[in-house]
Structures are given as C-alpha cells and as structure tokens.
PDB file of N, CA and C in Angstrom:
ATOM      1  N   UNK A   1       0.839  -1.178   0.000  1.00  0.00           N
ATOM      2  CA  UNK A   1       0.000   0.000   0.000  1.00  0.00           C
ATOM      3  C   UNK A   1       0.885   1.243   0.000  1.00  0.00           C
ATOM      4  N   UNK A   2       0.511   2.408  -1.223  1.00  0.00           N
ATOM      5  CA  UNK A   2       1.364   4.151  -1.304  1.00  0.00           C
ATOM      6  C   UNK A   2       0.700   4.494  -0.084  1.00  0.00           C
ATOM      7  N   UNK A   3       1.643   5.445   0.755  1.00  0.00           N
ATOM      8  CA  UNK A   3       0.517   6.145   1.609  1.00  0.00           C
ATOM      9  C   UNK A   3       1.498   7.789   1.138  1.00  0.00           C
ATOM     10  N   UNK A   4       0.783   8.699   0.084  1.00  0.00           N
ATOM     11  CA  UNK A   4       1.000   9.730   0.199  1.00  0.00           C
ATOM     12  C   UNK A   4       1.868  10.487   1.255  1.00  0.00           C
ATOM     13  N   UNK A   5       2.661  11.380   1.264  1.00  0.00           N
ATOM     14  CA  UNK A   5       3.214  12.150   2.344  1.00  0.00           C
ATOM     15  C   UNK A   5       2.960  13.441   1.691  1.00  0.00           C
ATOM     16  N   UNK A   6       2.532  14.693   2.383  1.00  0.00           N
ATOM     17  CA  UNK A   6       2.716  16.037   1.952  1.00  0.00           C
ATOM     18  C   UNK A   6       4.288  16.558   2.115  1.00  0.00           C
ATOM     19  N   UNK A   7       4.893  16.633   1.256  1.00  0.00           N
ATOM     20  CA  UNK A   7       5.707  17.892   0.772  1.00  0.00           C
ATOM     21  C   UNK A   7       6.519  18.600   2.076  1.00  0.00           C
ATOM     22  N   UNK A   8       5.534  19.225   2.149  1.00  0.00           N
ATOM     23  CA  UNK A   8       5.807  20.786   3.729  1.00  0.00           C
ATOM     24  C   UNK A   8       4.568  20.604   4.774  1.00  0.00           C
ATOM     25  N   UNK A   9       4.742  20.802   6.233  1.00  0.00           N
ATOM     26  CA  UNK A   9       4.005  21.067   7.242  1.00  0.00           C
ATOM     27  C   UNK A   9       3.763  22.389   7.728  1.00  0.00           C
ATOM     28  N   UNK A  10       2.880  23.157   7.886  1.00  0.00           N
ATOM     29  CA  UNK A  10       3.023  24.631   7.806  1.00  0.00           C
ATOM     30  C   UNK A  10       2.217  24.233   9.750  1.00  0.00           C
ATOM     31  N   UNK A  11       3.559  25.062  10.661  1.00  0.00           N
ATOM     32  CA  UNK A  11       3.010  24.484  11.820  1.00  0.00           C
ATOM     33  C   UNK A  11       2.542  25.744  12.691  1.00  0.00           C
ATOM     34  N   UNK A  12       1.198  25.899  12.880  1.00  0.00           N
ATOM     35  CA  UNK A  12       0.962  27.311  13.125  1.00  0.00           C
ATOM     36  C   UNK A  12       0.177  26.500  15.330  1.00  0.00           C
ATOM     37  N   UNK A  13       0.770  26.507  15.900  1.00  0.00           N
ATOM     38  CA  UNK A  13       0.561  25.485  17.126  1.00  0.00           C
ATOM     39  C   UNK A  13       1.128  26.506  18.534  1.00  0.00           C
ATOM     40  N   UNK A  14       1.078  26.701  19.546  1.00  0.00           N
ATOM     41  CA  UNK A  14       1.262  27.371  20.872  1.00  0.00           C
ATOM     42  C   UNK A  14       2.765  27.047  20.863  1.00  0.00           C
ATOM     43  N   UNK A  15       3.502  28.057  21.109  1.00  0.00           N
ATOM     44  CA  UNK A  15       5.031  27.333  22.259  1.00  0.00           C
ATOM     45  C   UNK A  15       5.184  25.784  22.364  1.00  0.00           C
ATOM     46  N   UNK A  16       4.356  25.844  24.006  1.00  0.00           N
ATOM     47  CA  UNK A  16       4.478  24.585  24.564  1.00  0.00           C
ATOM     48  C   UNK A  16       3.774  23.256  23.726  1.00  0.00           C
ATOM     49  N   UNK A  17       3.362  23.502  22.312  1.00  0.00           N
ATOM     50  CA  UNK A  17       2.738  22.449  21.987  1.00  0.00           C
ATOM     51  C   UNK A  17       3.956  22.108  20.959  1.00  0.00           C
ATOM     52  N   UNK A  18       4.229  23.020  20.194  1.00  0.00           N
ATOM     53  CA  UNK A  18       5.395  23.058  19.050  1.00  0.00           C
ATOM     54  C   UNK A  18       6.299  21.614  19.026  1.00  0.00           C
ATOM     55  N   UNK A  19       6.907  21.487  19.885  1.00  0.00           N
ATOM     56  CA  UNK A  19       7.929  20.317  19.663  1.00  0.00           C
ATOM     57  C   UNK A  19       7.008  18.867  19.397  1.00  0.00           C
ATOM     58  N   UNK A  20       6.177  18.664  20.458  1.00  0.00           N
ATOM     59  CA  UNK A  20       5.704  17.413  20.480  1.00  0.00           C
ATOM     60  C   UNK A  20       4.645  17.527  19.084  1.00  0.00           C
ATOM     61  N   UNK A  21       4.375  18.354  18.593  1.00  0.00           N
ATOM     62  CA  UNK A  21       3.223  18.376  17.306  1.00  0.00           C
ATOM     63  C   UNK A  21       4.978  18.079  15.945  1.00  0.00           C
ATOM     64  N   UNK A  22       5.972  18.641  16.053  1.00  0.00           N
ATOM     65  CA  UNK A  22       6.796  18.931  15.017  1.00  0.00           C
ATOM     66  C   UNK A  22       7.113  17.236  15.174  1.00  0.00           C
ATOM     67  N   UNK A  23       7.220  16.685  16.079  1.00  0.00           N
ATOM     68  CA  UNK A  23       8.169  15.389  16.410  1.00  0.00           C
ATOM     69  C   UNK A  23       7.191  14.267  15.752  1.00  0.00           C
ATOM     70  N   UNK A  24       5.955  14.021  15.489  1.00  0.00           N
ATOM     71  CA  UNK A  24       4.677  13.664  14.910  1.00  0.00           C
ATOM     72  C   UNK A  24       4.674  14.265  13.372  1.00  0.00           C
ATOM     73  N   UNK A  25       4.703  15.364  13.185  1.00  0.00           N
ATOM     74  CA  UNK A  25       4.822  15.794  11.751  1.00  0.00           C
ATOM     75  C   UNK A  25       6.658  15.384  11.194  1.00  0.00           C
ATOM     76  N   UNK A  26       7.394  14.759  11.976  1.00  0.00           N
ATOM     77  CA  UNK A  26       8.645  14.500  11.428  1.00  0.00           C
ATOM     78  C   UNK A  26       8.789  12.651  11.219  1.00  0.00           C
ATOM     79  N   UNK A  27       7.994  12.274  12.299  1.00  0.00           N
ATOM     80  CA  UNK A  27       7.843  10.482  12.497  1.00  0.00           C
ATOM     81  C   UNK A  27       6.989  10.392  10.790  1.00  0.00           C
ATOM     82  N   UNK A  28       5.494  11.086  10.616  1.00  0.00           N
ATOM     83  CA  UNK A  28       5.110  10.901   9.422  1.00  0.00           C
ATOM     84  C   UNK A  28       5.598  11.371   8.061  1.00  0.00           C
ATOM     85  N   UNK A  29       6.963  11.618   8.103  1.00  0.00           N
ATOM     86  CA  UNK A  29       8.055  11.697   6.993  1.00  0.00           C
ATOM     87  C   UNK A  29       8.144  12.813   6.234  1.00  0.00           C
ATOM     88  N   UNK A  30       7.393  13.941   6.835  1.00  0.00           N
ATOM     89  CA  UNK A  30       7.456  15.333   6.366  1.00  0.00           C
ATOM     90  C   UNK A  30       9.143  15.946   6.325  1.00  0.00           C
ATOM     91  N   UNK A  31       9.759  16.246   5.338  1.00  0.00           N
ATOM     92  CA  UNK A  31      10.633  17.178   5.417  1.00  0.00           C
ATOM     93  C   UNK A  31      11.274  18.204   5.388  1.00  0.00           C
ATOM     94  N   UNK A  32      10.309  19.017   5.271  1.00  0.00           N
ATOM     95  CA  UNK A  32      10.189  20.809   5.158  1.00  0.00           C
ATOM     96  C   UNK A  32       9.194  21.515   6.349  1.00  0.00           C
ATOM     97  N   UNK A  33       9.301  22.123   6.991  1.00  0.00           N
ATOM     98  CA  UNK A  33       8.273  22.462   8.224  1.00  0.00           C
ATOM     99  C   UNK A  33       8.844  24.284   8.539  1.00  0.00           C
ATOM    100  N   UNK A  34       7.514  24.513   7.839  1.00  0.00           N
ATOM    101  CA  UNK A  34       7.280  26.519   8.023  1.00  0.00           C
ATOM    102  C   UNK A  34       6.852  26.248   9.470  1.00  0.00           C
ATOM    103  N   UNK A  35       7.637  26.925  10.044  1.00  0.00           N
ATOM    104  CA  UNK A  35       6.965  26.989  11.500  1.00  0.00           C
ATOM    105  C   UNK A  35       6.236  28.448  12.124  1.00  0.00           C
ATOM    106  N   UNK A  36       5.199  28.869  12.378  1.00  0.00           N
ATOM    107  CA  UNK A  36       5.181  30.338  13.047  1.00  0.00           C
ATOM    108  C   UNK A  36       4.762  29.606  14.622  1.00  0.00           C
ATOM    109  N   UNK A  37       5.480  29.120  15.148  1.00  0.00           N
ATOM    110  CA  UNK A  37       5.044  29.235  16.696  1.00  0.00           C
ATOM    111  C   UNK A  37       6.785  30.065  17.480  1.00  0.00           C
ATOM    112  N   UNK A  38       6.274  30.623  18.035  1.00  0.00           N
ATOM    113  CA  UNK A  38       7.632  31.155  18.463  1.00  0.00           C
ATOM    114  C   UNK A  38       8.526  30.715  19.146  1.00  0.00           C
ATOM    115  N   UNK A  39       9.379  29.921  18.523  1.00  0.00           N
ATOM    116  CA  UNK A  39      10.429  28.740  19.440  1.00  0.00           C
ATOM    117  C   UNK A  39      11.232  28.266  18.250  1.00  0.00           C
ATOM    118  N   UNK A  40      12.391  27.436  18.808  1.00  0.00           N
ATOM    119  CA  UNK A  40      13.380  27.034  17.783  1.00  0.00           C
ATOM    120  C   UNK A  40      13.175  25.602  18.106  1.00  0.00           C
ATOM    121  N   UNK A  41      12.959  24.695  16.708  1.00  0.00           N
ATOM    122  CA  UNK A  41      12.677  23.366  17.253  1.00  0.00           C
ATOM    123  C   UNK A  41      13.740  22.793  16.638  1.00  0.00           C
ATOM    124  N   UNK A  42      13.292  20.924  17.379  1.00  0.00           N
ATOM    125  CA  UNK A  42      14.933  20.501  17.188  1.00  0.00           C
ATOM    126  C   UNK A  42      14.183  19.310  16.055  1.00  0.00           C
ATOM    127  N   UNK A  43      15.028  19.214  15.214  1.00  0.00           N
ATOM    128  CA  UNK A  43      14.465  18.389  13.908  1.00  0.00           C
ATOM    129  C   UNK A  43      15.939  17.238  13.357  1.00  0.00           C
ATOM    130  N   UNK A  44      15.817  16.236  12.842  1.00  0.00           N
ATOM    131  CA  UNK A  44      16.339  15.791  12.424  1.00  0.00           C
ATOM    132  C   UNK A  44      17.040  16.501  11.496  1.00  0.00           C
ATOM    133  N   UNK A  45      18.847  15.976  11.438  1.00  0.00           N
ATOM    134  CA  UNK A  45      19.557  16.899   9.865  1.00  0.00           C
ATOM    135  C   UNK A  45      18.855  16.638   8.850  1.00  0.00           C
ATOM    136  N   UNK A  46      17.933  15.690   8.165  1.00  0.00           N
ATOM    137  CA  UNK A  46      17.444  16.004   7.010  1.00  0.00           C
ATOM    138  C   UNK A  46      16.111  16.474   6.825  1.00  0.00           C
ATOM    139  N   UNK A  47      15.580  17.466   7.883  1.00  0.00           N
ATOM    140  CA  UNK A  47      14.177  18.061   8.242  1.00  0.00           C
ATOM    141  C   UNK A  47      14.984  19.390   8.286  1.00  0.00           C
ATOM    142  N   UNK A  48      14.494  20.414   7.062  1.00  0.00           N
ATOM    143  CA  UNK A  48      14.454  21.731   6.628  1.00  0.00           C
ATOM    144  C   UNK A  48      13.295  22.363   7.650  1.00  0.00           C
ATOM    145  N   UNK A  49      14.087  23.138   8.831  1.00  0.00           N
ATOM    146  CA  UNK A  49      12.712  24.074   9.237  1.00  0.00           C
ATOM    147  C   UNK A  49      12.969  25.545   8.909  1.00  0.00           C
ATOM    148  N   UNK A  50      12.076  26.208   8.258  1.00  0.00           N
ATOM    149  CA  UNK A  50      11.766  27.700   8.562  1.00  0.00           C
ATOM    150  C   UNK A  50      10.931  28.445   9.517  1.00  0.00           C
ATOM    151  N   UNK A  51      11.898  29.163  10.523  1.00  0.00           N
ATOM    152  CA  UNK A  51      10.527  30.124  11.123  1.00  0.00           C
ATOM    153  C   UNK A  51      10.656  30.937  11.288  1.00  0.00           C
ATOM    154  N   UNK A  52       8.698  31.581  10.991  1.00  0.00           N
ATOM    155  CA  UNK A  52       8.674  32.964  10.235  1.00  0.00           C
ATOM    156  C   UNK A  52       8.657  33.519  11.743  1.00  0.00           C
ATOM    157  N   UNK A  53       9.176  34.716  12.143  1.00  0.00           N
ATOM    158  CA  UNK A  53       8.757  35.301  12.969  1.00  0.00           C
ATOM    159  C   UNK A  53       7.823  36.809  13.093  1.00  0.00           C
ATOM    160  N   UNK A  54       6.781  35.944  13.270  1.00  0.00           N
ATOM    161  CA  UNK A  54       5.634  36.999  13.485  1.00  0.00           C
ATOM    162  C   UNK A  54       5.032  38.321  13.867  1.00  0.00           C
ATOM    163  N   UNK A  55       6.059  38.945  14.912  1.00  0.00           N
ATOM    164  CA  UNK A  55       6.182  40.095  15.391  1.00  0.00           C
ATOM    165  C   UNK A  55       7.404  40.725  14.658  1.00  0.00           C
ATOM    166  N   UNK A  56       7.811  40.382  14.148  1.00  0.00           N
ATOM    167  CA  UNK A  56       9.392  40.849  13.089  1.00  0.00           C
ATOM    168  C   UNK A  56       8.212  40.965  11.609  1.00  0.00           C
ATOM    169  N   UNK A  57       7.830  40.345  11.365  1.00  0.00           N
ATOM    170  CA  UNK A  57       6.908  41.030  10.094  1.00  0.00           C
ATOM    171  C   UNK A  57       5.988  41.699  10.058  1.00  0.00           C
ATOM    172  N   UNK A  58       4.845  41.542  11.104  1.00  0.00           N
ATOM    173  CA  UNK A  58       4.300  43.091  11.399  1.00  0.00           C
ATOM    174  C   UNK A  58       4.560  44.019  11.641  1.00  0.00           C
ATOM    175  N   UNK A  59       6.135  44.015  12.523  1.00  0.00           N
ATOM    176  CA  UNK A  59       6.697  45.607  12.543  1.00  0.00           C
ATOM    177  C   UNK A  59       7.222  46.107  11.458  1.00  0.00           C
ATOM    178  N   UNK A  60       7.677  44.832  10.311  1.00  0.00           N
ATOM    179  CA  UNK A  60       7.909  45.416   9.218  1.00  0.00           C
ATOM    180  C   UNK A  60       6.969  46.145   8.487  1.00  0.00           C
ATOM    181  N   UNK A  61       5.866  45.890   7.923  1.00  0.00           N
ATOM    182  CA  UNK A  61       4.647  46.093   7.522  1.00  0.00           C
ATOM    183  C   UNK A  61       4.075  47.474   8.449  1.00  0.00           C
ATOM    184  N   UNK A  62       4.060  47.453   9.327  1.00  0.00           N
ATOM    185  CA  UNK A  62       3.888  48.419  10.493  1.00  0.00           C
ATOM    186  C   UNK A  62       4.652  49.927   9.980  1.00  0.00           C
ATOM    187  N   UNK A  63       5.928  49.586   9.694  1.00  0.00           N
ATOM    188  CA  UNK A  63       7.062  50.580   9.603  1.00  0.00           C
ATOM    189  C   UNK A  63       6.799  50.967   8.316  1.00  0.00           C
ATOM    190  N   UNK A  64       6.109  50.122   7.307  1.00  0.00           N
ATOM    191  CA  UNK A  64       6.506  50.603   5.851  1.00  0.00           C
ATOM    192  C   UNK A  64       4.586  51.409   5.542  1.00  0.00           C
ATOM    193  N   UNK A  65       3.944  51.005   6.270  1.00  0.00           N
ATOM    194  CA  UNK A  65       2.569  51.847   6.281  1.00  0.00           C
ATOM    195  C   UNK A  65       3.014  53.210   6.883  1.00  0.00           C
ATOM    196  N   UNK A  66       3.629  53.157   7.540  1.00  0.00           N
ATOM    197  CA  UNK A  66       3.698  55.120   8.946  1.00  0.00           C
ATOM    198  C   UNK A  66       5.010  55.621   7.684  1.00  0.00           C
ATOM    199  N   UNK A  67       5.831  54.977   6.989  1.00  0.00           N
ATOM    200  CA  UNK A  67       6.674  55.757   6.187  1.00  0.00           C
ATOM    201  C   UNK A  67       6.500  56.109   4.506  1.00  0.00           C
ATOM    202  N   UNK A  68       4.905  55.758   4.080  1.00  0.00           N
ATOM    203  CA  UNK A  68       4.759  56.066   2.875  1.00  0.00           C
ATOM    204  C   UNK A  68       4.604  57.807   2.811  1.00  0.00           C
ATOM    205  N   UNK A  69       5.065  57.817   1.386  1.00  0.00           N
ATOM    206  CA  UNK A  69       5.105  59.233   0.960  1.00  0.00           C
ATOM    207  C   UNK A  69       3.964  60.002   0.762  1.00  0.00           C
TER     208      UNK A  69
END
C-alpha cells in the first residue's frame, strides 16, 4: 500500500505544543516544516525548518505603512 506524504508542514501550534506536534509531523516523513510558533525546534539533519517570525513582520509592515510618501 502508497501512503501519500505532503511535501511541507506549515506548523501554526502554541510554544508549549510546538515540539511534540513537530516530532509527529517528522515520524510521518514530512521534510520541510514553516513553522510560526515562536520557538526554535529541534528536527532531524534532514528536516528543513523555517521560522517565520511573526512580530518581526508586522513591525515590518507596520514601519513601511507610517513611512509612505
């Protein structure tokens, strides 16, 4: 039996939930994981994580609305 795997995990989850949800999305063979929970998780070397940080892009966005011409 194929059992499909998705691609990327986009992990949008609390702090304290983050690791134990990433460690489940890494057992089911995901290897790319966008993370926005605010924490640095620990992933296997061949598990690609990105994370976006959330308050760093609204202040960007923030800054570029109060400085238009």
């Amino acid at each position: 039996m194929h059992r499909d795997v998705p691609d990327i995990a986009v992990l949008t989850v609390p702090r304290e939930n983050a690791q134990s949800v990433v460690d489940r999305v890494v057992r089911a063979g995901i290897k790319a994981i966008l993370n926005f929970a605010p924490t640095q998780l620990q992933v296997p070397g061949d598990v690609t994580v990105k994370t976006v940080n959330m308050a760093m892009e609204l202040e960007g966005l923030s800054f570029a609305l109060s400085n238009r011409d």
